[in-house]
PDB file of N, CA and C in Angstrom:
ATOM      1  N   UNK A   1      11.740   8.342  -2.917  1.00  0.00           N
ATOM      2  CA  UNK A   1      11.654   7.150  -2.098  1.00  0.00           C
ATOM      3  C   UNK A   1      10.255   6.569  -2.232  1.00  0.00           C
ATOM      4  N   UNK A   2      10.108   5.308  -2.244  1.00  0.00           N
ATOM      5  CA  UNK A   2       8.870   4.897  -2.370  1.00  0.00           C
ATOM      6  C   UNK A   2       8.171   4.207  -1.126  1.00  0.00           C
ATOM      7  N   UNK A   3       7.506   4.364  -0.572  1.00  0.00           N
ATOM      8  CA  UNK A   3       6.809   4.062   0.390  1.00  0.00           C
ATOM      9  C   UNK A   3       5.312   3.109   0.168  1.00  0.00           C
ATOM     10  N   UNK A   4       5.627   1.855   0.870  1.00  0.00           N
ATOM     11  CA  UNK A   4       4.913   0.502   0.548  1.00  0.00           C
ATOM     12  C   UNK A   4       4.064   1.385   1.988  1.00  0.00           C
ATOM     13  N   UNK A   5       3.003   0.833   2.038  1.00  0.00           N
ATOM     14  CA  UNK A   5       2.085   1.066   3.627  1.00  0.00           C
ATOM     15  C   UNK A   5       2.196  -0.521   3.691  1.00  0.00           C
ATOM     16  N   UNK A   6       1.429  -0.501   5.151  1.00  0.00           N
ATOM     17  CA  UNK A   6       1.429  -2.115   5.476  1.00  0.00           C
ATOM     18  C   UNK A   6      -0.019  -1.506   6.304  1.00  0.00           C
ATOM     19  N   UNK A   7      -1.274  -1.879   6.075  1.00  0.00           N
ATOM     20  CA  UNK A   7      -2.563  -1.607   6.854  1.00  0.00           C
ATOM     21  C   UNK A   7      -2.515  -1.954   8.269  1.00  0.00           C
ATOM     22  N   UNK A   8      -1.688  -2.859   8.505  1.00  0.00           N
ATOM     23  CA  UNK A   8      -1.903  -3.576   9.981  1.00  0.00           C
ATOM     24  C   UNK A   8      -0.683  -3.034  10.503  1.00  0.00           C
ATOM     25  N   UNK A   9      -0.090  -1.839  10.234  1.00  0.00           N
ATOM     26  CA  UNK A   9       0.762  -1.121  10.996  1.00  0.00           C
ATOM     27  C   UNK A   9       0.388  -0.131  12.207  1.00  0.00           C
ATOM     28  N   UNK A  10       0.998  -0.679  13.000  1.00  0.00           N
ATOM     29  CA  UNK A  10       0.307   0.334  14.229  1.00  0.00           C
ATOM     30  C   UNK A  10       1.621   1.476  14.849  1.00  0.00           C
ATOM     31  N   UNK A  11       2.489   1.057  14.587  1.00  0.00           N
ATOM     32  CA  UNK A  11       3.592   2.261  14.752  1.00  0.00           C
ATOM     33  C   UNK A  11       3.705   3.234  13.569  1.00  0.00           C
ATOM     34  N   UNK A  12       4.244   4.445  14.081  1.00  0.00           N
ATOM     35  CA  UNK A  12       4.480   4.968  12.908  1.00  0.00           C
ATOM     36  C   UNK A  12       5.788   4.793  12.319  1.00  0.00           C
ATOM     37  N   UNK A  13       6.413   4.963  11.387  1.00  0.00           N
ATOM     38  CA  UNK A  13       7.783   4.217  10.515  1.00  0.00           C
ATOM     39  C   UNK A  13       8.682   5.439  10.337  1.00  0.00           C
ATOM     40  N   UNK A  14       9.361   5.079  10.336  1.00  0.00           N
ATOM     41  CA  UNK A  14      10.989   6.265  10.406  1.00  0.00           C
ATOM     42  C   UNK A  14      11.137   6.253   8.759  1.00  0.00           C
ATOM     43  N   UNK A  15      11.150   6.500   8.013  1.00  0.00           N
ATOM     44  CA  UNK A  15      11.056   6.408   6.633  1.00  0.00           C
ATOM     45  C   UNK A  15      12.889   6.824   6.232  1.00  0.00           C
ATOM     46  N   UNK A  16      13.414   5.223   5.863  1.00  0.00           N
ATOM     47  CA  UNK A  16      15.214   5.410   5.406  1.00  0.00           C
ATOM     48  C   UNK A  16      15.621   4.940   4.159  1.00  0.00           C
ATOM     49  N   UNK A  17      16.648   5.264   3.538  1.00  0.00           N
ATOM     50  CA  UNK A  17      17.244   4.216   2.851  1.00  0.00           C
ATOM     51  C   UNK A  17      18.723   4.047   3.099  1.00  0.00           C
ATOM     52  N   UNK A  18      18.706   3.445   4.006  1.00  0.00           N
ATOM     53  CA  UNK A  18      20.215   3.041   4.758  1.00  0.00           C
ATOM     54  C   UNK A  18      20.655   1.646   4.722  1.00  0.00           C
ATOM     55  N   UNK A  19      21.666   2.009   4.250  1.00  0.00           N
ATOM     56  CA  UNK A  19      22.641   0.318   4.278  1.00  0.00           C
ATOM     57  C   UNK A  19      22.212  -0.467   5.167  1.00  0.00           C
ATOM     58  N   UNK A  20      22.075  -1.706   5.240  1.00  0.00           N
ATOM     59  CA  UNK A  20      22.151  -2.789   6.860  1.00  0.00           C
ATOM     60  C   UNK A  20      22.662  -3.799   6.053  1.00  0.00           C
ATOM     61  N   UNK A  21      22.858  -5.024   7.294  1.00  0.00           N
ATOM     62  CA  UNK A  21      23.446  -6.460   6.618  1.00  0.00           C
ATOM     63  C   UNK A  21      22.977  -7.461   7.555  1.00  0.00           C
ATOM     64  N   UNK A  22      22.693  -8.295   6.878  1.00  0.00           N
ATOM     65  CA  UNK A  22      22.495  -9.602   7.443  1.00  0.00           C
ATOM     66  C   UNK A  22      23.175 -10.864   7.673  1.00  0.00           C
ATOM     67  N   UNK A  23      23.369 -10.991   8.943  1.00  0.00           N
ATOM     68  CA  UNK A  23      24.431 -11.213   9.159  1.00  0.00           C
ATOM     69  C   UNK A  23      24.156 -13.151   8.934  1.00  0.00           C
ATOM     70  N   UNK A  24      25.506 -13.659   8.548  1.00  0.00           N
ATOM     71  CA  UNK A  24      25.726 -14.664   7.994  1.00  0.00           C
ATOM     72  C   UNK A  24      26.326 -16.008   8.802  1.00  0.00           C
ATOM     73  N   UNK A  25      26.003 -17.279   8.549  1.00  0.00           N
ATOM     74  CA  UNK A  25      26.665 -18.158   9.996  1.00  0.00           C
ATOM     75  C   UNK A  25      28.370 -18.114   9.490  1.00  0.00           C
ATOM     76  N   UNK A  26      28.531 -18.042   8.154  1.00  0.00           N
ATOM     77  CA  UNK A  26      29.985 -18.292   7.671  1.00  0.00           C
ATOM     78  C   UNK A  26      30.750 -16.865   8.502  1.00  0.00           C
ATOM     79  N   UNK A  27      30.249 -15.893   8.504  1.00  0.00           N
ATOM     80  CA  UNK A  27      30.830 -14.498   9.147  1.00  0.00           C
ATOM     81  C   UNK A  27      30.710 -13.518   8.030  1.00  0.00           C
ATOM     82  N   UNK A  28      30.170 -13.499   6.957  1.00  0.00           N
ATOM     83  CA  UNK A  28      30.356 -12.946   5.806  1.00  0.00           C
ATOM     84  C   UNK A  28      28.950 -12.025   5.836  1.00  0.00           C
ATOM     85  N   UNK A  29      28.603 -10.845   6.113  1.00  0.00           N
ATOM     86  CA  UNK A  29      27.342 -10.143   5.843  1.00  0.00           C
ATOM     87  C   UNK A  29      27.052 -10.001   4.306  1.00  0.00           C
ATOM     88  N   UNK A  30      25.820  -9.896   4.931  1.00  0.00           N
ATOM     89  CA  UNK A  30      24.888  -9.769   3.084  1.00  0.00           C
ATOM     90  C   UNK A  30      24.403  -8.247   3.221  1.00  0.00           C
ATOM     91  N   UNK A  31      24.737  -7.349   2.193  1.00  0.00           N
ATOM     92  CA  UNK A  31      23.910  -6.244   2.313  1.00  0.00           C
ATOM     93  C   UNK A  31      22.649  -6.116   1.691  1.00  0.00           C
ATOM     94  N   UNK A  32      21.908  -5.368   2.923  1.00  0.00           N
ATOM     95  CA  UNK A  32      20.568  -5.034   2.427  1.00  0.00           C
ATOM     96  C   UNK A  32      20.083  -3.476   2.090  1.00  0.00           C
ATOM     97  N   UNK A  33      19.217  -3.005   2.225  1.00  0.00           N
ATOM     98  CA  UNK A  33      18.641  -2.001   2.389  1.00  0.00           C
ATOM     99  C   UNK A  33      17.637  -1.443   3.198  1.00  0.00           C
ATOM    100  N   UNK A  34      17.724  -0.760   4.097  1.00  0.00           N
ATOM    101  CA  UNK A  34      16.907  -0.830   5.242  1.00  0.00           C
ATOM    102  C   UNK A  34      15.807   0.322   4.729  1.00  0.00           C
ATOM    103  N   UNK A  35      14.394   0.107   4.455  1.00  0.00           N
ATOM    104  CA  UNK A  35      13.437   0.362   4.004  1.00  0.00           C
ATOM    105  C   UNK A  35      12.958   1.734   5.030  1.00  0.00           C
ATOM    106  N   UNK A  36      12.614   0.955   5.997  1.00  0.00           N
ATOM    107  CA  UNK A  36      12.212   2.393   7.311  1.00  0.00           C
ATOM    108  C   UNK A  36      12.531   1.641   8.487  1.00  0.00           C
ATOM    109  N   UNK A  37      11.715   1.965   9.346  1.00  0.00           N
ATOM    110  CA  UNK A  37      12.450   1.239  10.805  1.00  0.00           C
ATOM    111  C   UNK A  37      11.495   1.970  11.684  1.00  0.00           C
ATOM    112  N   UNK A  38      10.697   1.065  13.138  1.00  0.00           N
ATOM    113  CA  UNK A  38      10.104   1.143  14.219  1.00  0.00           C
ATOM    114  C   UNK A  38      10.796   0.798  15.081  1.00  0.00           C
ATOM    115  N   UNK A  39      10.555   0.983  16.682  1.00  0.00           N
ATOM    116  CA  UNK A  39      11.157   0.498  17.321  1.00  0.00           C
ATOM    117  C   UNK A  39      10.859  -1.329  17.502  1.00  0.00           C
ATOM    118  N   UNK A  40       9.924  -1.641  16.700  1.00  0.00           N
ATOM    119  CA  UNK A  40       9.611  -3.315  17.266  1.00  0.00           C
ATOM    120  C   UNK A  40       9.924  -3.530  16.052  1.00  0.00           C
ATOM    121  N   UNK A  41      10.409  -3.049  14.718  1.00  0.00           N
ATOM    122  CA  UNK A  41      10.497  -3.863  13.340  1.00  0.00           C
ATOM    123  C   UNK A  41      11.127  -3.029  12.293  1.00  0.00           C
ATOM    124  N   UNK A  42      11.088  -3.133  11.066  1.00  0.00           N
ATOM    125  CA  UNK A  42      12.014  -2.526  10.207  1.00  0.00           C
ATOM    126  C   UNK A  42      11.152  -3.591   8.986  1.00  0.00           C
ATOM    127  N   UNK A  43      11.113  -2.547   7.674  1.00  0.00           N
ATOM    128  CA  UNK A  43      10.748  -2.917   6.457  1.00  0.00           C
ATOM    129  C   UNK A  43      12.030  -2.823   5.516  1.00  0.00           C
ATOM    130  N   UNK A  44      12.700  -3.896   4.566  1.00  0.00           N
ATOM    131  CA  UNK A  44      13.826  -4.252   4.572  1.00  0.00           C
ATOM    132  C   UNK A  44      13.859  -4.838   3.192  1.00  0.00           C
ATOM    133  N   UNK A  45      14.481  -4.256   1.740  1.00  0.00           N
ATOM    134  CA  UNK A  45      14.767  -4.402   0.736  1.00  0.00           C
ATOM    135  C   UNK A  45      15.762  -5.352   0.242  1.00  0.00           C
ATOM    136  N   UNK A  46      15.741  -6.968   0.016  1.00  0.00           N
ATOM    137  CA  UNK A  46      16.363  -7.661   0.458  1.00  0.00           C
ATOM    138  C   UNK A  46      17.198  -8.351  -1.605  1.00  0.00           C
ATOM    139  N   UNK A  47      16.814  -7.726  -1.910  1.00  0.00           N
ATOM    140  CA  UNK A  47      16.569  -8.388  -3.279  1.00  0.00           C
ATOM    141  C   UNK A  47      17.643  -9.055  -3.641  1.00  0.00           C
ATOM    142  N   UNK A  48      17.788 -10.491  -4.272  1.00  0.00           N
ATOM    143  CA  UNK A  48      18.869 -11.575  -4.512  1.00  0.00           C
ATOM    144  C   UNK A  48      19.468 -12.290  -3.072  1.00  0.00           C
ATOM    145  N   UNK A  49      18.264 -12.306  -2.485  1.00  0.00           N
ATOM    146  CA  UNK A  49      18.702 -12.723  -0.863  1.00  0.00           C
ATOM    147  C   UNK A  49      17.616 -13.708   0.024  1.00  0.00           C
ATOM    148  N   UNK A  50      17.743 -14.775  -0.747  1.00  0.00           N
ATOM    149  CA  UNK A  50      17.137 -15.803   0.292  1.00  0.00           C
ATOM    150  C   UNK A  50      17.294 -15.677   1.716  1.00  0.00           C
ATOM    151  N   UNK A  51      16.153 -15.935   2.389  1.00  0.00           N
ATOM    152  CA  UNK A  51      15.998 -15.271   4.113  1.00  0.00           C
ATOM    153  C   UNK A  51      15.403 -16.381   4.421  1.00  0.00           C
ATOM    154  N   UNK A  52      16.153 -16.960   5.450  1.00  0.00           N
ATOM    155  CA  UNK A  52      15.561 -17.974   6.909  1.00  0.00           C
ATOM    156  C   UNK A  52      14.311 -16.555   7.422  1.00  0.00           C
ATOM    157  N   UNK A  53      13.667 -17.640   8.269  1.00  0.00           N
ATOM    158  CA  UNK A  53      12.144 -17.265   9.104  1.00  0.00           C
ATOM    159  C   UNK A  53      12.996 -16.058   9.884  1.00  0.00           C
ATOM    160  N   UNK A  54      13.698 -16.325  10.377  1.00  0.00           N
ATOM    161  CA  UNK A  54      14.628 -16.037  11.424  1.00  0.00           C
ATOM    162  C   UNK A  54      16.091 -15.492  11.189  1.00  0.00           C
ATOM    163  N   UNK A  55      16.240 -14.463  11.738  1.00  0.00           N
ATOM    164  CA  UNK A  55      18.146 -13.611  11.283  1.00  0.00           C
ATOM    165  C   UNK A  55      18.511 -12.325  12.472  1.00  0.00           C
ATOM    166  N   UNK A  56      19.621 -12.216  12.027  1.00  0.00           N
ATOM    167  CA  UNK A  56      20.093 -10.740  12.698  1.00  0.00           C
ATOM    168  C   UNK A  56      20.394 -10.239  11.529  1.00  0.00           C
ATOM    169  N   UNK A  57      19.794  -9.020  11.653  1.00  0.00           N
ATOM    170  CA  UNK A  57      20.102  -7.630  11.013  1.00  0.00           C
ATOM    171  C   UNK A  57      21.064  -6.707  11.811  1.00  0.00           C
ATOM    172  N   UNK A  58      22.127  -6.476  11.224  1.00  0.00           N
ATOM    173  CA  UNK A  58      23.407  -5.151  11.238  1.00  0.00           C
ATOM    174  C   UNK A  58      22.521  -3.693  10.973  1.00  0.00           C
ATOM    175  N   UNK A  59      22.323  -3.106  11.894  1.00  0.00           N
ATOM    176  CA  UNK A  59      21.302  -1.803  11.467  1.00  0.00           C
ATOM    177  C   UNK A  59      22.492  -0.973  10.726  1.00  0.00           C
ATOM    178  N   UNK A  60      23.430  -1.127  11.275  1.00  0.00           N
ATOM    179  CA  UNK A  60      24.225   0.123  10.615  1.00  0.00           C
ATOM    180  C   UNK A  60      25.914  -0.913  10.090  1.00  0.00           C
ATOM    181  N   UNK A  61      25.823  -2.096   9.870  1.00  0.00           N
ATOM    182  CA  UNK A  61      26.845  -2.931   9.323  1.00  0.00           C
ATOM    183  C   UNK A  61      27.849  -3.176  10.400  1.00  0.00           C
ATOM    184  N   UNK A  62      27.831  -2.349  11.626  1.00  0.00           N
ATOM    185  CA  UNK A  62      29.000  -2.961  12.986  1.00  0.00           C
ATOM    186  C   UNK A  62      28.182  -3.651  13.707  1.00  0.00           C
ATOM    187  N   UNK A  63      28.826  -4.918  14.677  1.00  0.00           N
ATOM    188  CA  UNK A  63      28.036  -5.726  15.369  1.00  0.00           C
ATOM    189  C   UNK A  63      27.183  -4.876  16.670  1.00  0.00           C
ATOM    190  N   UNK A  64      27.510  -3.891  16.791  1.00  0.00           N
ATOM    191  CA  UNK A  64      27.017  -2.825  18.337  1.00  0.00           C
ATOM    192  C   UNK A  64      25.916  -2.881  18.031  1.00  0.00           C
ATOM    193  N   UNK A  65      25.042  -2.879  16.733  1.00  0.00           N
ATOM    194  CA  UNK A  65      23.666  -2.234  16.504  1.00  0.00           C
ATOM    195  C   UNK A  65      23.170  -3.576  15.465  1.00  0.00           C
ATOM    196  N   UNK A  66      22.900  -4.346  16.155  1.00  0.00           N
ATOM    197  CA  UNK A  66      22.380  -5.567  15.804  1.00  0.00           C
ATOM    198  C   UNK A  66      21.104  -6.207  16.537  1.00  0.00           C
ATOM    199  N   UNK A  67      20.078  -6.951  15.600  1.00  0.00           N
ATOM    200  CA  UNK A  67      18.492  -6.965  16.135  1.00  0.00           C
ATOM    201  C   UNK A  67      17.895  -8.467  15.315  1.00  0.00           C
ATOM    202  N   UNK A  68      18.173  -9.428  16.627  1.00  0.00           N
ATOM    203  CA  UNK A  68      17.490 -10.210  15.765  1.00  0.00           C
ATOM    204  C   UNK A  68      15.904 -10.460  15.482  1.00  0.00           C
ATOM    205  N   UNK A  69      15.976 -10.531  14.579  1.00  0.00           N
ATOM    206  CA  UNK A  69      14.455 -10.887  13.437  1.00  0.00           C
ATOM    207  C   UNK A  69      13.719 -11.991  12.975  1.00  0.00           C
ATOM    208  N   UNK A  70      12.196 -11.728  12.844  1.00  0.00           N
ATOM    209  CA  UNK A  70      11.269 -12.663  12.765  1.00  0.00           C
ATOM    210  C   UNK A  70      10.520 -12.142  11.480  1.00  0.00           C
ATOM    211  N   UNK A  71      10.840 -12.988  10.396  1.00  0.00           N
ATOM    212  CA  UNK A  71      10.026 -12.372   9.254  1.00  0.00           C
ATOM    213  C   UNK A  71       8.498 -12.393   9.488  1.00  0.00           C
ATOM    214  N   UNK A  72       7.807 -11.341   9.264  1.00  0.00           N
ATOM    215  CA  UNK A  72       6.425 -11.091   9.272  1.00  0.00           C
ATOM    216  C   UNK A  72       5.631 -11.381   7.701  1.00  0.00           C
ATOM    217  N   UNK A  73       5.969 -10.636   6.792  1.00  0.00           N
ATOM    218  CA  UNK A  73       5.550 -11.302   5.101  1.00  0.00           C
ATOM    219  C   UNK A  73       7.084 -10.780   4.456  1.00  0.00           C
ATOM    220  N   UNK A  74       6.817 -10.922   3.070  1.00  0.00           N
ATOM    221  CA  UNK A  74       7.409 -11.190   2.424  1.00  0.00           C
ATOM    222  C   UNK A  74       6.712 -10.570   0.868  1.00  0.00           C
ATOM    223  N   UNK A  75       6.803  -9.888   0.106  1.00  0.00           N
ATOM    224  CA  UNK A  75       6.583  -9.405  -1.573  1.00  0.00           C
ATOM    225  C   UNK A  75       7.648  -9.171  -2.014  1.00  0.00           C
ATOM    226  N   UNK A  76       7.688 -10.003  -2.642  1.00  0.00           N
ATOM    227  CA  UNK A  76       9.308  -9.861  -4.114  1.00  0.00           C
ATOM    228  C   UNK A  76      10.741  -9.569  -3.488  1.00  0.00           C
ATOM    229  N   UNK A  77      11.047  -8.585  -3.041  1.00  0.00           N
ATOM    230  CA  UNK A  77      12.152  -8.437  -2.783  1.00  0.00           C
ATOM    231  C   UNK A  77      12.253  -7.723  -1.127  1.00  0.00           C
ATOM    232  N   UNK A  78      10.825  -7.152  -0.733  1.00  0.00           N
ATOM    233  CA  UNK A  78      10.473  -6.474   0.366  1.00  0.00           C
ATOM    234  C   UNK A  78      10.477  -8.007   1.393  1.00  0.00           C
ATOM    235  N   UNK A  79      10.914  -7.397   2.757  1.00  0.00           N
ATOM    236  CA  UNK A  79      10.229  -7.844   3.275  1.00  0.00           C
ATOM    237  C   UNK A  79      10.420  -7.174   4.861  1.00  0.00           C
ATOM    238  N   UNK A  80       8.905  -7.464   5.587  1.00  0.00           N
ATOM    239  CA  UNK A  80       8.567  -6.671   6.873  1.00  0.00           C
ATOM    240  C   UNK A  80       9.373  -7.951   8.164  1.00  0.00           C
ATOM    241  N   UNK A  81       9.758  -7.431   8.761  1.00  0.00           N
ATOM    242  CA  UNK A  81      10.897  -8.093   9.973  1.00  0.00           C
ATOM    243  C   UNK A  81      10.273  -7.419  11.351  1.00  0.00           C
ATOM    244  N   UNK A  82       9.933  -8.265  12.266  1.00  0.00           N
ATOM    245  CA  UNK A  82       9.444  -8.016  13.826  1.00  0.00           C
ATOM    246  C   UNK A  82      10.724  -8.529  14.695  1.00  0.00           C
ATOM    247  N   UNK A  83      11.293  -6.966  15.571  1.00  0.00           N
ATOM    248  CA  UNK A  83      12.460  -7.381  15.931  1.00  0.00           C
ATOM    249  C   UNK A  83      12.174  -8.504  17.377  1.00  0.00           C
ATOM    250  N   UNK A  84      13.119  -9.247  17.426  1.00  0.00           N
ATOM    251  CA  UNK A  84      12.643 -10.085  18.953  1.00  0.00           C
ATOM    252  C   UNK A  84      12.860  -9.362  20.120  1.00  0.00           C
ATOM    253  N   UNK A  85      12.018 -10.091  21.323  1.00  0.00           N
ATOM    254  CA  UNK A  85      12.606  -9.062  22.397  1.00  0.00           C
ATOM    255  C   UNK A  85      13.792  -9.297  23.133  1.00  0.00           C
ATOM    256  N   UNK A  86      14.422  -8.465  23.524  1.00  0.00           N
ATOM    257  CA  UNK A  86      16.001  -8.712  24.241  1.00  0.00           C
ATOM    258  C   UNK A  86      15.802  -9.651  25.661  1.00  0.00           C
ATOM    259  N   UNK A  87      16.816 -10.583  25.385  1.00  0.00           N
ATOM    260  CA  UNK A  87      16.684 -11.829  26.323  1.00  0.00           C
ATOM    261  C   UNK A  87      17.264 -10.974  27.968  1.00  0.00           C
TER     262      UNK A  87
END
Protein backbone atom coordinates (compact mmCIF):
# COMPACT_ATOMS: atom_id res chain seq x y z
CA UNK A 1 0.00 0.00 0.00
CA UNK A 2 1.36 3.27 -0.61
CA UNK A 3 1.01 5.94 1.69
CA UNK A 4 0.98 9.77 0.42
CA UNK A 5 1.55 11.96 3.98
CA UNK A 6 -0.20 15.26 3.84
CA UNK A 7 2.16 17.70 6.41
CA UNK A 8 -0.82 19.68 7.54
CA UNK A 9 -2.43 16.55 8.87
CA UNK A 10 -3.35 16.69 12.32
CA UNK A 11 -5.34 13.44 12.79
CA UNK A 12 -3.94 10.35 12.60
CA UNK A 13 -5.32 8.21 9.32
CA UNK A 14 -6.85 4.73 9.40
CA UNK A 15 -4.73 3.48 6.53
CA UNK A 16 -7.49 1.35 3.76
CA UNK A 17 -8.00 0.26 0.50
CA UNK A 18 -11.70 -0.10 0.42
CA UNK A 19 -14.25 0.31 -2.20
CA UNK A 20 -16.51 3.67 -1.77
CA UNK A 21 -18.71 5.54 -4.39
CA UNK A 22 -19.66 8.69 -5.20
CA UNK A 23 -22.66 9.22 -5.36
CA UNK A 24 -24.26 10.66 -8.57
CA UNK A 25 -27.40 13.27 -9.24
CA UNK A 26 -28.59 10.69 -12.13
CA UNK A 27 -28.61 7.80 -9.14
CA UNK A 28 -25.80 5.95 -10.72
CA UNK A 29 -22.54 5.70 -8.22
CA UNK A 30 -19.05 6.09 -9.40
CA UNK A 31 -16.56 3.84 -7.74
CA UNK A 32 -13.71 4.99 -5.97
CA UNK A 33 -11.12 3.89 -3.73
CA UNK A 34 -11.00 4.91 -0.34
CA UNK A 35 -7.29 5.75 0.42
CA UNK A 36 -7.48 5.96 4.48
CA UNK A 37 -10.05 7.70 6.47
CA UNK A 38 -10.27 10.18 9.78
CA UNK A 39 -13.02 10.94 11.50
CA UNK A 40 -13.29 14.68 9.82
CA UNK A 41 -11.95 13.40 6.20
CA UNK A 42 -10.81 10.57 4.05
CA UNK A 43 -7.92 10.53 1.32
CA UNK A 44 -9.64 9.11 -1.82
CA UNK A 45 -8.24 7.52 -5.16
CA UNK A 46 -10.49 8.90 -7.67
CA UNK A 47 -8.83 8.21 -11.03
CA UNK A 48 -11.03 8.83 -14.45
CA UNK A 49 -13.39 10.85 -12.21
CA UNK A 50 -14.05 14.42 -12.55
CA UNK A 51 -15.15 15.83 -8.95
CA UNK A 52 -17.41 18.92 -8.15
CA UNK A 53 -15.85 21.10 -5.01
CA UNK A 54 -18.52 19.38 -3.29
CA UNK A 55 -20.12 15.41 -3.13
CA UNK A 56 -21.26 12.53 -1.03
CA UNK A 57 -19.15 9.72 -0.61
CA UNK A 58 -20.78 5.95 -0.07
CA UNK A 59 -18.09 4.81 2.60
CA UNK A 60 -19.04 1.37 2.12
CA UNK A 61 -21.40 1.67 -1.37
CA UNK A 62 -25.06 1.47 0.79
CA UNK A 63 -26.72 4.80 1.40
CA UNK A 64 -26.54 4.14 5.62
CA UNK A 65 -22.82 5.18 5.54
CA UNK A 66 -22.74 8.22 3.55
CA UNK A 67 -20.58 11.70 4.21
CA UNK A 68 -20.86 14.60 2.43
CA UNK A 69 -17.58 16.25 1.18
CA UNK A 70 -15.52 19.29 0.64
CA UNK A 71 -12.53 18.80 -1.54
CA UNK A 72 -9.40 20.02 0.28
CA UNK A 73 -6.50 19.48 -2.80
CA UNK A 74 -6.33 17.49 -5.37
CA UNK A 75 -2.80 15.49 -7.23
CA UNK A 76 -3.56 13.44 -10.28
CA UNK A 77 -5.87 11.06 -9.33
CA UNK A 78 -5.65 11.54 -5.29
CA UNK A 79 -7.62 13.56 -3.72
CA UNK A 80 -7.97 14.75 0.22
CA UNK A 81 -11.96 15.31 1.13
CA UNK A 82 -13.02 17.26 4.60
CA UNK A 83 -16.18 15.59 5.66
CA UNK A 84 -19.03 18.37 6.45
CA UNK A 85 -20.54 18.65 9.69
CA UNK A 86 -23.95 16.88 10.28
CA UNK A 87 -26.80 19.39 9.96
Amino acid sequence: MTVIPFPGRRLRAQPTESKAYIARSDGEPLPCTLLDLTRKGALINASMIVLPGEFTLLLNGQSLARRRCRVVWRERDVVSVEFEAHA
